[in-house]
Protein backbone atom coordinates (compact mmCIF):
# COMPACT_ATOMS: atom_id res chain seq x y z
CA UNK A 1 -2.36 24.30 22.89
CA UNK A 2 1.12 23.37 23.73
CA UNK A 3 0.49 20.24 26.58
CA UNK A 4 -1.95 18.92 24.01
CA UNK A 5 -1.07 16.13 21.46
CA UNK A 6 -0.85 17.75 18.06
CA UNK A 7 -1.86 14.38 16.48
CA UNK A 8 -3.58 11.34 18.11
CA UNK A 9 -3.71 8.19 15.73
CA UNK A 10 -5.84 5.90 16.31
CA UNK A 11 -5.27 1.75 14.64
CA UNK A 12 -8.16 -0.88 14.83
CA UNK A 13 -5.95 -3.99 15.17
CA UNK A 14 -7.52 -7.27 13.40
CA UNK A 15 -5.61 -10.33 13.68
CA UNK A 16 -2.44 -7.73 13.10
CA UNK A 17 0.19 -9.34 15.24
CA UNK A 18 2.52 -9.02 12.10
CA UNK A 19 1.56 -5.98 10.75
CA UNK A 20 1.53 -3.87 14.11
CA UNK A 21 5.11 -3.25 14.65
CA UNK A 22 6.22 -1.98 11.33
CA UNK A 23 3.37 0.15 11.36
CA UNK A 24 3.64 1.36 14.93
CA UNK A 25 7.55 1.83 14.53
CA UNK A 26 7.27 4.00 11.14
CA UNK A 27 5.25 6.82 13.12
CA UNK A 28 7.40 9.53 14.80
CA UNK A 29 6.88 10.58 18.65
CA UNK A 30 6.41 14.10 17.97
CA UNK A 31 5.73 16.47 15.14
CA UNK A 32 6.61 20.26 15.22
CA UNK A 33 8.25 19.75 18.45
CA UNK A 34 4.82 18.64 19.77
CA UNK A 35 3.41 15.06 20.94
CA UNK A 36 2.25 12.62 18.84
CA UNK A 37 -0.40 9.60 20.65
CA UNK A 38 -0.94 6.53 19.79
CA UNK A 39 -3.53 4.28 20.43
CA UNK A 40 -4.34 0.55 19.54
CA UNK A 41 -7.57 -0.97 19.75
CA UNK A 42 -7.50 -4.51 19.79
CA UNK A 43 -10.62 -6.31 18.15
CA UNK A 44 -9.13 -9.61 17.86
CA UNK A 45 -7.08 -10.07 21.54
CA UNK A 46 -5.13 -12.99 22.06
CA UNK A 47 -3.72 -13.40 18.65
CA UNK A 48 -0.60 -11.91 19.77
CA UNK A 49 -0.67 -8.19 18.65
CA UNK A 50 -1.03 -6.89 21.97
CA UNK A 51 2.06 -8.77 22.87
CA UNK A 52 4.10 -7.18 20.04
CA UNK A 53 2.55 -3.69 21.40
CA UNK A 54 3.00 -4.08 24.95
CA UNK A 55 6.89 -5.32 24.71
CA UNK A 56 8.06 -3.20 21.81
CA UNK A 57 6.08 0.12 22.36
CA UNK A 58 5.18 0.70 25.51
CA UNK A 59 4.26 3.99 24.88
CA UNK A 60 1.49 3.23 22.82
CA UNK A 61 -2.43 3.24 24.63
CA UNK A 62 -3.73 -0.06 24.62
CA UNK A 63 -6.79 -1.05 24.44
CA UNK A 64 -9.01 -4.89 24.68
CA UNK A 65 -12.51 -4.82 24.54
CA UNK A 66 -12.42 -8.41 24.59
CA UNK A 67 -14.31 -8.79 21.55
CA UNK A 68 -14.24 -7.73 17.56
CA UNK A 69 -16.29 -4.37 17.94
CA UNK A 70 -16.85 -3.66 14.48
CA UNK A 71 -14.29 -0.83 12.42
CA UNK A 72 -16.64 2.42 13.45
CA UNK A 73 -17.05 1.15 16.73
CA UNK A 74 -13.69 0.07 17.63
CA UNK A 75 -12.59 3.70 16.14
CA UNK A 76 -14.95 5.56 18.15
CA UNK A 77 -13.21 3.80 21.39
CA UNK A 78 -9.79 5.15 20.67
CA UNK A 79 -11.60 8.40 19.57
CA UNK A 80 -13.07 8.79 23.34
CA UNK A 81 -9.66 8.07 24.61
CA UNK A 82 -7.68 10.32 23.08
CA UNK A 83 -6.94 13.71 23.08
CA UNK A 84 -5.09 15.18 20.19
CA UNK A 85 -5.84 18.47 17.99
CA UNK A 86 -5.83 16.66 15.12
CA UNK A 87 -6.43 12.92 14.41
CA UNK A 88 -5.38 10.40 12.16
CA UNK A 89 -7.39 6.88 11.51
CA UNK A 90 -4.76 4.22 10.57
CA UNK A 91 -4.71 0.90 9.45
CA UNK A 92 -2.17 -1.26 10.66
CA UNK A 93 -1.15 -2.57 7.62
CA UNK A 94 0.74 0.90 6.61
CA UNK A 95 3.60 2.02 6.86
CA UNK A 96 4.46 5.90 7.45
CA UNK A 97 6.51 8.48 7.44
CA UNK A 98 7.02 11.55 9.01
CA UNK A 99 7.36 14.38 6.00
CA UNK A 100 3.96 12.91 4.85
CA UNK A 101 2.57 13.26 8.45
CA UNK A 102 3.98 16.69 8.53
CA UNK A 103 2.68 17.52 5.25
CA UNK A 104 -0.71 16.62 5.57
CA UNK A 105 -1.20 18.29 8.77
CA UNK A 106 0.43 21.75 7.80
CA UNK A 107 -2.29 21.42 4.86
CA UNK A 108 -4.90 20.77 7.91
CA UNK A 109 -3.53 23.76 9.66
CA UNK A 110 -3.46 26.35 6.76
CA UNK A 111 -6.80 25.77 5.47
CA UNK A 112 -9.94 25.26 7.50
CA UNK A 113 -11.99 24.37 4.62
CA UNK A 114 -10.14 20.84 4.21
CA UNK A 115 -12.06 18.39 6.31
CA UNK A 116 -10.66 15.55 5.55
CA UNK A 117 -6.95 14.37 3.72
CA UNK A 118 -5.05 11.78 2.75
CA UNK A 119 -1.44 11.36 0.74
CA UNK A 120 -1.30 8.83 -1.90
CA UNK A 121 -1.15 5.03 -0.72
CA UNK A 122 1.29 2.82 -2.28
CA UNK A 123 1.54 -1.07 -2.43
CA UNK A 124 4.43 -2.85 -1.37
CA UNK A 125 5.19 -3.24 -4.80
CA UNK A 126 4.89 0.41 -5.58
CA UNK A 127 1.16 0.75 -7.36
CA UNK A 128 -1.00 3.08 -5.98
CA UNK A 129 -3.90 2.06 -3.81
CA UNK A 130 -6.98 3.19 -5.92
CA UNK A 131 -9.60 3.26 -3.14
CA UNK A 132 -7.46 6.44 -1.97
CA UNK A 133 -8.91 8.70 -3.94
CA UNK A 134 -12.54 8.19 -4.94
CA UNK A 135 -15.92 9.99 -6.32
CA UNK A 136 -19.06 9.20 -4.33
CA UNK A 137 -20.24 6.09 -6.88
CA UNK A 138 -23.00 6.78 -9.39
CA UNK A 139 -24.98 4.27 -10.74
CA UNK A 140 -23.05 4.72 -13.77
CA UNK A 141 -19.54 4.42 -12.25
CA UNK A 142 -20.52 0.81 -10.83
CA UNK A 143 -21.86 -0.61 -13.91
CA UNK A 144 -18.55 0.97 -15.93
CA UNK A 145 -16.42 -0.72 -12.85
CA UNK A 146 -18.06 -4.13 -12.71
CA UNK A 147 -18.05 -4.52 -16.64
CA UNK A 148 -14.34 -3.15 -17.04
CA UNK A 149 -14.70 -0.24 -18.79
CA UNK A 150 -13.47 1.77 -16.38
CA UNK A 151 -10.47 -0.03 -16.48
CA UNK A 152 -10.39 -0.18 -20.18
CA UNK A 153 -10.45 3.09 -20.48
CA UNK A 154 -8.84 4.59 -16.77
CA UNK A 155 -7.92 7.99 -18.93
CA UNK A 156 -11.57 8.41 -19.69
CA UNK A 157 -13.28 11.34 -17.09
CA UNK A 158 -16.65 9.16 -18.03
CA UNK A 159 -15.94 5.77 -17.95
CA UNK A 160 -13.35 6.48 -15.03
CA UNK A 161 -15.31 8.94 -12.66
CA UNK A 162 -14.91 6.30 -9.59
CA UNK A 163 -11.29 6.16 -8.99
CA UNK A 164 -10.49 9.19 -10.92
CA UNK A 165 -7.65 7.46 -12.54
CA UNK A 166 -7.37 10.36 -15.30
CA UNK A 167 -6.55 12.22 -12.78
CA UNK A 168 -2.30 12.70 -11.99
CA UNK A 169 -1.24 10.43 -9.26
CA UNK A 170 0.91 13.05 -8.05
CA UNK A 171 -1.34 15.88 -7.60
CA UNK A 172 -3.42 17.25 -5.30
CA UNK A 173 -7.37 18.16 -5.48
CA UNK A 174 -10.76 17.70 -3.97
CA UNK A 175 -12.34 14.50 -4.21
CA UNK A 176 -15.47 12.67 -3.11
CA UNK A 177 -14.30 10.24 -0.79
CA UNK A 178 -10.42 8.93 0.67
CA UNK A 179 -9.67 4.99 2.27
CA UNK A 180 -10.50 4.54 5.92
CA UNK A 181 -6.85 3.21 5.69
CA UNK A 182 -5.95 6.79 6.29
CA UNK A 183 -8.09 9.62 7.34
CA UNK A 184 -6.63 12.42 9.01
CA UNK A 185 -8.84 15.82 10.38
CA UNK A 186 -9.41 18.35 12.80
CA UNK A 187 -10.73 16.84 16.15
CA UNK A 188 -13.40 19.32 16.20
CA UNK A 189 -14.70 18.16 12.70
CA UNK A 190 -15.19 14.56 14.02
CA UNK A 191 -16.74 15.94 17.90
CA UNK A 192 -19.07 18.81 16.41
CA UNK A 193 -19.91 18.82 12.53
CA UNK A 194 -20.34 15.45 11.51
CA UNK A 195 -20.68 13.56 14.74
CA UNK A 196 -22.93 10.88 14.57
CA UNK A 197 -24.37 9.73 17.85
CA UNK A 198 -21.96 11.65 19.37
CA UNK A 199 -19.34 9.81 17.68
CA UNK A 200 -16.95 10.36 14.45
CA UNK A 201 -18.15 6.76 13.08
CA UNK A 202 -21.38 5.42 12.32
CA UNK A 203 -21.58 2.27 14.10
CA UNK A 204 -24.35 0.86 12.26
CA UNK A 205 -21.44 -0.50 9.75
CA UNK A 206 -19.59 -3.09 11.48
CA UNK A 207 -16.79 -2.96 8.60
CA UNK A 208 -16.97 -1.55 5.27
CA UNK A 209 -19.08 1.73 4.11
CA UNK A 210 -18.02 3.53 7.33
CA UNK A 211 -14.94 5.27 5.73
CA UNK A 212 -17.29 6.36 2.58
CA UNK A 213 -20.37 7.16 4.93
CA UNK A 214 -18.11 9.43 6.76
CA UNK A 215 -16.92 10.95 3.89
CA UNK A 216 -20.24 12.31 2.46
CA UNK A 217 -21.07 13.23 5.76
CA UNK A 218 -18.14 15.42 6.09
CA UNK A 219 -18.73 16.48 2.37
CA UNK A 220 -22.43 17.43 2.89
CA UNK A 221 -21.45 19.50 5.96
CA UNK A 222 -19.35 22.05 3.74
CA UNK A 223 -15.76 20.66 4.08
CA UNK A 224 -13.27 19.84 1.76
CA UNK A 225 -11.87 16.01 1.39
CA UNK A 226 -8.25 16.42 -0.55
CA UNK A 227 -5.98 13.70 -1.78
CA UNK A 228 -2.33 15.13 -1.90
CA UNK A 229 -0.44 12.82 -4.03
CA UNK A 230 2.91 15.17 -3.53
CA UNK A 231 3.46 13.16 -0.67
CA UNK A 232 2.66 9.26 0.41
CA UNK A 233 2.77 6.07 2.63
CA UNK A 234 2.85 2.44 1.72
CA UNK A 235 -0.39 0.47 2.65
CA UNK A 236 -0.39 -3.22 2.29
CA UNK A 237 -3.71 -3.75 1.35
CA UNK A 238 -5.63 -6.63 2.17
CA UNK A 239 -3.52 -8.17 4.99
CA UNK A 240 -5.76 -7.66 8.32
CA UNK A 241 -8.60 -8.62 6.60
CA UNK A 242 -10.28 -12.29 6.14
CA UNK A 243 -8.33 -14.24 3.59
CA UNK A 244 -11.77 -15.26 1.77
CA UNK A 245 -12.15 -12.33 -0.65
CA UNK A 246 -15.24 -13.46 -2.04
CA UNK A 247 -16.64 -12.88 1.17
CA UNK A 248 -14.53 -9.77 1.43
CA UNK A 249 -16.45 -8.62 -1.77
CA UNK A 250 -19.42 -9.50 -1.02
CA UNK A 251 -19.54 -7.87 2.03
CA UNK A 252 -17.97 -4.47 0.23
CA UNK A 253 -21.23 -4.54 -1.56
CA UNK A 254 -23.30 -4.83 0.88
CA UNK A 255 -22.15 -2.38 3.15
CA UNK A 256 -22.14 0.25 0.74
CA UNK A 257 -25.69 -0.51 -0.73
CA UNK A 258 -26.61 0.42 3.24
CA UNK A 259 -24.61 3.69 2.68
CA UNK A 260 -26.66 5.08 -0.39
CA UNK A 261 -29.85 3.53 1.51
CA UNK A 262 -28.93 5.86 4.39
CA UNK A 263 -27.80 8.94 2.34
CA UNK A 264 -30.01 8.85 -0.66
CA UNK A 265 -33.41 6.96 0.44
CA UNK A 266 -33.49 9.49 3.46
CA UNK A 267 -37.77 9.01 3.72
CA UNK A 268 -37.29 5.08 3.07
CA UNK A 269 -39.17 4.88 0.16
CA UNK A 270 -39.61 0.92 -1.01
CA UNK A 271 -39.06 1.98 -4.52
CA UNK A 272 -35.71 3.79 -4.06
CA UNK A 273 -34.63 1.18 -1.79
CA UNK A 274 -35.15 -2.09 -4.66
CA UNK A 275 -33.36 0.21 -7.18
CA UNK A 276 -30.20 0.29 -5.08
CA UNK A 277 -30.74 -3.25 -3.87
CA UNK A 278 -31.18 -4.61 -7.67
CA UNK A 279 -28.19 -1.97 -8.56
CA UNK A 280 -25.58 -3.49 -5.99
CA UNK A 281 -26.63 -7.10 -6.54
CA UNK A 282 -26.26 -6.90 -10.20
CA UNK A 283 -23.32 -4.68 -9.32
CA UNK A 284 -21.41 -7.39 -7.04
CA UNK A 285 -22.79 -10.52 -9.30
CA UNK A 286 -21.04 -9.11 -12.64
CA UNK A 287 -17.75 -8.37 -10.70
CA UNK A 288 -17.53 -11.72 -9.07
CA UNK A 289 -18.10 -13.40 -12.13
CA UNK A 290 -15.57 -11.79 -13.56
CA UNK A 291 -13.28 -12.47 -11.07
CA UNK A 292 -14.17 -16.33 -11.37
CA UNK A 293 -13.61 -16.23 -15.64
CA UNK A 294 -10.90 -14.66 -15.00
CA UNK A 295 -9.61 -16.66 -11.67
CA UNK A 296 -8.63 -14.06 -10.03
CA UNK A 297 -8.70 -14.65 -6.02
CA UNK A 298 -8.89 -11.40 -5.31
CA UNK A 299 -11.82 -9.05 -6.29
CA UNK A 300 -11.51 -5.31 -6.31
CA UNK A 301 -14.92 -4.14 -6.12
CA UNK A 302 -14.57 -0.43 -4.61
C-alpha cells in the first residue's frame, strides 16, 4: 500500500499548549520511505495548543470539537480521520524518536500475533514509567500495591505481579496490559477484532480504564500485547493531566473498578459487583492514606 500512511498517530491534547511542540517535533515525517500522519485532537481549545500546532506544524490534522470529549472518545475522532496501516495512540507529553518508531513497527510487521506494543517509557529524569508494562490486576496485586509490598519487595514474581518489576527493564515479552501513553497496532486490529461500537475505544470511560479495557479486549481476542524494552521514549508523566492528584487517584480507581465490572461481572450479578466495589474502595482508601502519612502529593495508584 504505497500512497497509504504507514503510521497515523493520533494525540488527545489536554491543556498541552507546552507539551505539544516537543512532542509533535520529535516524530519523523516518514518511516521506511513511507508517510507518517499526524493528527491532534484538541479537547481543551483555546488554551493555546492549537496555536502552537497551527504555526509550527502545519502539517499536522487538526482537530476542535469545541469541547473536552473524554480520552476514548476524543481518540476515536482522530481514529475516523485517519488513514494509516498502522496506528500509534500518543500522549502529548512524550517525546519520540524515530529508531523506536521504526522498531516497534518492524516488530508489528513481522509478527501478526502481536496486537498491541509499546517500548519502554522513561521520565525526564531517566526512571522508567511503570504503568508501561502491566499484568491485568488481581485482587491480590492491589492489596500488595496499596500496602507496599509490592514495592518492598519489586524482585518478588508474587508480591510484584502488577508492574512486573522482576522482570528486566530492557527486555522484551508478553504482558497483560501497556500505558495509553503509547499504544501502537495494526489498523485492522482496532476496525475489525476488538472494535467496540465500531470504534477502537470504549467511550463509556471518559479518562482512565480505557487504555487497560482495551488491552484485555485485545488480549481476549487472541493477540499478543509486548513491551520491548530494547528500545524507548521519554514520557513526562503527569503533565496534561489536572494538577489535583488526589482527584487524579481517585478517579484511577474508579475507572478501573468499571473495567473489571465490565469484563468480569459480564451477567451483572449484585454480589460480584460489591466485591469489586468494596475491593477498589478499600483499594484507593489504603493508598491515599498512605500518600497523606507519607505527604506525598502525588499518588501512584496503577
Amino acid at each position: 500500500m504505497p500512497n497509504t500512511p504507514v503510521l497515523s498517530i493520533i494525540i488527545v491534547a489536554y491543556r498541552s499548549r507546552d507539551e505539544i511542540g516537543p512532542c509533535l517535533a520529535s516524530l519523523p515525517c516518514t518511516l521506511g520511505g513511507r508517510e507518517v500522519e499526524v493528527c491532534v485532537v484538541d479537547n481543551s481549545p483555546g488554551d493555546g495548543a492549537g496555536d502552537v500546532v497551527r504555526a509550527g506544524f502545519p502539517q499536522v490534522a487538526y482537530l476542535a470539537p469545541g469541547e473536552n470529549l473524554g480520552f476514548g472518545r476524543a481518540n476515536n475522532l482522530g481514529f475516523a480521520h485517519t488513514r494509516g496501516e498502522f496506528v500509534l495512540f500518543l500522549n502529548p507529553d512524550t517525546v519520540c524518536n524515530a529508531p523506536a518508531l521504526e522498531h516497534c513497527l518492524a516488530r508489528l510487521e513481522a509478527d501478526v500475533e502481536i496486537g498491541l506494543i509499546s517500548p519502554k517509557l522513561v521520565t525526564a529524569e531517566g526512571a522508567m514509567d511503570l504503568a508501561c508494562r502491566r499484568g491485568i490486576p488481581t485482587l491480590w496485586d492491589g492489596f500488595c500495591r496499596a500496602v507496599g509490598l509490592a514495592g518492598a519487595f519489586p524482585r518478588s514474581a508474587w508480591f510484584a505481579g502488577y508492574n512486573l518489576t522482576f522482570l528486566p527493564e530492557d527486555g522484551t515479552y508478553d504482558v497483560g496490559a501497556i500505558n495509553g501513553a503509547f499504544m501502537l497496532g495494526a489498523r485492522w486490529l482496532f476496525a475489525e477484532e476488538v472494535a467496540e461500537g465500531g470504534a477502537a475505544f470504549d467511550e463509556r470511560f471518559f479518562m482512565y480504564g480505557d487504555d487497560l479495557d482495551l488491552c484485555i479486549r485485545v488480549g481476549r481476542a487472541g493477540f499478543r500485547i509486548v513491551y520491548d524494552g530494547r528500545v524507548q521514549i521519554t514520557h513526562l508523566k503527569g503533565v496534561s493531566v489536572a494538577k489535583d492528584y488526589q482527584a487524579m487517584a481517585r478517579a484511577i480507581f474508579d475507572a478501573n473498578r468499571e473495567v473489571f465490572l465490565k469484563h468480569f461481572n459480564p451477567h451483572g450479578s449484585a454480589l460480584v459487583r460489591w466485591k469489586y466495589a468494596a475491593a477498589f474502595g478499600a483499594w484507593k482508601w489504603i493508598a491515599l492514606t498512605r500518600a497523606r502519612l507519607r505527604r506525598h502529593r502525588r499518588v501512584r495508584p496503577l
